[in-house]
Protein backbone atom coordinates (compact mmCIF):
# COMPACT_ATOMS: atom_id res chain seq x y z
CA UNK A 1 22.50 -28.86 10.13
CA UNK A 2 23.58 -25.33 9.24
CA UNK A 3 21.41 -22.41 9.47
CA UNK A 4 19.00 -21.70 6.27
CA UNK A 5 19.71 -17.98 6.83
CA UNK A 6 23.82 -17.81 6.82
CA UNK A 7 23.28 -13.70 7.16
CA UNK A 8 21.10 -13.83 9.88
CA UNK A 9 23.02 -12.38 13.21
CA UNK A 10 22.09 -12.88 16.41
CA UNK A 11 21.85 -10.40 19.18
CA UNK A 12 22.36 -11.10 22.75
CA UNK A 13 20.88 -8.30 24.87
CA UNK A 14 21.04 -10.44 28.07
CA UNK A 15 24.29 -8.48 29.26
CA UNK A 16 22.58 -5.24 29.02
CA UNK A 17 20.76 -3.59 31.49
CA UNK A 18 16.86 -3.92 30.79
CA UNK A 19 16.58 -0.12 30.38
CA UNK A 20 18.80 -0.09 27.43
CA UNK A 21 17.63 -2.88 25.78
CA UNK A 22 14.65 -2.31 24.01
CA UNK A 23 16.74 0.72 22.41
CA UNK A 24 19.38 -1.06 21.10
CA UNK A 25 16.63 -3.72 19.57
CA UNK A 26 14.67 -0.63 18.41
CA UNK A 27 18.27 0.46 16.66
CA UNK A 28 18.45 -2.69 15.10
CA UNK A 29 15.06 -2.68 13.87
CA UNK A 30 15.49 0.81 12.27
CA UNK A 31 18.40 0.05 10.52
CA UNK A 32 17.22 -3.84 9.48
CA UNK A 33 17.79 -4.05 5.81
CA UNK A 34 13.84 -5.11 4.04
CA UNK A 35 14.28 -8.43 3.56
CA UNK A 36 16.88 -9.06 6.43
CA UNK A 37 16.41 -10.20 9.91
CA UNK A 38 18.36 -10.90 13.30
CA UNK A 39 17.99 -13.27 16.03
CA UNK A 40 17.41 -11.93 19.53
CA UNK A 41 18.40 -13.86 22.64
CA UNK A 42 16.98 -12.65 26.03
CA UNK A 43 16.50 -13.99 29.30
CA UNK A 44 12.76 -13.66 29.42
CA UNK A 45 9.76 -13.62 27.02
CA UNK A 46 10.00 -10.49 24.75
CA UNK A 47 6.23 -10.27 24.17
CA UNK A 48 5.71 -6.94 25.61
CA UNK A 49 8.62 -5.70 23.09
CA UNK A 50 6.27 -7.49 19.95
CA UNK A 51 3.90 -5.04 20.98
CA UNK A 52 5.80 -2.13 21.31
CA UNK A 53 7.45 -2.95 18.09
CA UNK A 54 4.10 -3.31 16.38
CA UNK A 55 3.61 -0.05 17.41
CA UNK A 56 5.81 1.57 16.16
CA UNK A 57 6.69 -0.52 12.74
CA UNK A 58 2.92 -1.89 11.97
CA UNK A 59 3.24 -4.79 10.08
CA UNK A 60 6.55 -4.35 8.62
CA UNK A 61 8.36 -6.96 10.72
CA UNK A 62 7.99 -10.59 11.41
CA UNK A 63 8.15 -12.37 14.74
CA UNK A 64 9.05 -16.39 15.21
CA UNK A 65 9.56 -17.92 17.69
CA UNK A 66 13.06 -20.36 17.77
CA UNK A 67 13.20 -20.89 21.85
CA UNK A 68 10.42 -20.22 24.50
CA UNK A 69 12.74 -20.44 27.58
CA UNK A 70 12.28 -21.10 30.38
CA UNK A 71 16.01 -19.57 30.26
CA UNK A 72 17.02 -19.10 27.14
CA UNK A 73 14.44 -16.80 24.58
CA UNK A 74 15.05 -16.52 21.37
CA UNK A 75 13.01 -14.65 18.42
CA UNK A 76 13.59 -14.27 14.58
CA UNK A 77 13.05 -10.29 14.61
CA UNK A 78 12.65 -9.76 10.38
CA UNK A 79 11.93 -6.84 8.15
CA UNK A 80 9.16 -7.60 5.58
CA UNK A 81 10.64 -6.93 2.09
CA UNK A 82 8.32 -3.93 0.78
CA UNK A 83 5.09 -4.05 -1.54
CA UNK A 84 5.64 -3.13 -4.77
């Protein structure tokens, strides 16, 4: 099967140390087209970043869920398309 979203790129922040991760997601998030998302891989549940990410972009993103460890993480991290 091949992936329904062939722009989609995925983002591996396991290699980085944790204190520069959520700023290069938070990058990513800023300059997410509307309409456009990324997948994130970590090495732990990202939940507390959903939250901070709410935060700061209320309801402008979507969140799914793709792989809930217990290694591997991964979340669809998408940028709502705009109201009209």
């Amino acid at each position: 099967m091949s992936n329904s979203n062939e722009n989609a790129s995925i983002v591996d922040v396991r290699a980085l140390p944790p204190a520069q991760r959520h700023a290069k997601i938070f990058q990513l998030v800023d300059e997410l087209e509307s309409g456009r998302s990324f997948t994130l891989v970590n090495d732990h549940d990202p939940k507390p970043l959903y939250y901070q990410l709410e935060a700061e972009y209320p309801r402008q993103f979507s969140w799914t869920y793709l792989e809930r460890g217990p290694d591997v993480w991964q979340v669809e991290i998408g940028k709502l398309a705009e109201a009209a």
